[in-house]
Protein backbone atom coordinates (compact mmCIF):
# COMPACT_ATOMS: atom_id res chain seq x y z
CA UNK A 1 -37.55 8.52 -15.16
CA UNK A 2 -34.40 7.06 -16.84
CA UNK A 3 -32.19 10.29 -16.32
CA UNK A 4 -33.42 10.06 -12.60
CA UNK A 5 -32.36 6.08 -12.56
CA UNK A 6 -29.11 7.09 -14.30
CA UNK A 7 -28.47 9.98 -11.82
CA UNK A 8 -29.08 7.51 -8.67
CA UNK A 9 -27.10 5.06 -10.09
CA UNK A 10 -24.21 7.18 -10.94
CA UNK A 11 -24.22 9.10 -7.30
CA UNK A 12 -24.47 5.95 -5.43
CA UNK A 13 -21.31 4.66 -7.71
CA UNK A 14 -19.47 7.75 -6.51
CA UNK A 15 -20.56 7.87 -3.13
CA UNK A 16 -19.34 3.73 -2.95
CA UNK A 17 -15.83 4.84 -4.52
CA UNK A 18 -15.30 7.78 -2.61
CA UNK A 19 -15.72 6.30 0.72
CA UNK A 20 -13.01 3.73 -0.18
CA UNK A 21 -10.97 6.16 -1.12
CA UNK A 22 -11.20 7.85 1.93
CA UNK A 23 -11.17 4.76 4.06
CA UNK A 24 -7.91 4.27 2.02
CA UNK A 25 -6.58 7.19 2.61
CA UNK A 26 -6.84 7.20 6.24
CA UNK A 27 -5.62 3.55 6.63
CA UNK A 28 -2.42 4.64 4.71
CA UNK A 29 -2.02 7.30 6.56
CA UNK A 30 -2.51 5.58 9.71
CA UNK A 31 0.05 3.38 8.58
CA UNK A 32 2.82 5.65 7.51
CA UNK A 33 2.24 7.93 10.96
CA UNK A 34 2.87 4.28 12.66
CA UNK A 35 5.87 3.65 10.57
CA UNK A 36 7.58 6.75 11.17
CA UNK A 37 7.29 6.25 15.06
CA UNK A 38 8.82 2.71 14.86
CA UNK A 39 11.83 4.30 13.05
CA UNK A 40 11.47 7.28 16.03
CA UNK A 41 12.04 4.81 18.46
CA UNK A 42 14.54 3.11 16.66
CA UNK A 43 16.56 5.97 16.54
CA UNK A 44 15.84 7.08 20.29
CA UNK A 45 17.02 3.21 21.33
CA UNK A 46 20.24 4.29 18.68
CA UNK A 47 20.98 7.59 20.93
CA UNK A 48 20.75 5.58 24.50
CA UNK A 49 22.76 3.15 23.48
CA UNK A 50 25.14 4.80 21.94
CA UNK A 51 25.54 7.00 25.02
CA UNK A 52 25.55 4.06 27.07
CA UNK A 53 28.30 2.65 25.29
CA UNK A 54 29.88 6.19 26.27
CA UNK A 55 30.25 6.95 22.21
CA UNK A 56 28.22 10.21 22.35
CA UNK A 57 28.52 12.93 25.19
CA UNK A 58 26.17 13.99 27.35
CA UNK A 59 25.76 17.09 25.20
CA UNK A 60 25.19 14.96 22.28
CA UNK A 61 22.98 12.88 23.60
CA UNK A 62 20.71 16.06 24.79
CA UNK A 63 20.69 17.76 21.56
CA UNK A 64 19.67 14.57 19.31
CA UNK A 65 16.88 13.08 21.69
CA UNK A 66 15.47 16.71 22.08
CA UNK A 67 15.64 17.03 18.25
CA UNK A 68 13.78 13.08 17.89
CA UNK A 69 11.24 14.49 20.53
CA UNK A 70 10.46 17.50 18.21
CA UNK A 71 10.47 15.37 14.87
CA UNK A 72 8.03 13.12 16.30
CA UNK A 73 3.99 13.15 16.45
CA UNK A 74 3.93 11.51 19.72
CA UNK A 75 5.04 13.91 22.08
C-alpha cells in the first residue's frame, strides 16, 4: 500500500511539473515568435521609409522586403 501511495504521489508531482513546464515552454515561445515579428515590422517600416526618403533604390527596396517576407513566420 505505501509503495502504491508513494508511486501516486510521485506521478502526480511529475505530471503537476511537467505541465508547467510545458505551459512554460509554449508561453516563451509564444513570446519570442511575437518578438521577432515586432522587430520584422520594424525593419519593414526601416525599408519604406528609407525608400521614401529616396535613400534606397527601387531595386533595393525589392530585394530587402522580399528577403523580410521570407525571414518572417507571418507570411
Amino acid at each position: 500500500m505505501t509503495k502504491t501511495a508513494a508511486a501516486a504521489l510521485i506521478a502526480s508531482m511529475f505530471l503537476v511539473t511537467g505541465c508547467q513546464a510545458l505551459v512554460g515552454g509554449a508561453v516563451g515561445a509564444g513570446a519570442t515568435g511575437g518578438g521577432y515579428e515586432v522587430h520584422m515590422n520594424n525593419q519593414k517600416n526601416r525599408v519604406q521609409e528609407d525608400f521614401d526618403k529616396g535613400r534606397i533604390t527601387k531595386e533595393e527596396y525589392t530585394i530587402r522586403m522580399n528577403q523580410i517576407q521570407r525571414d518572417s513566420f507571418i507570411q
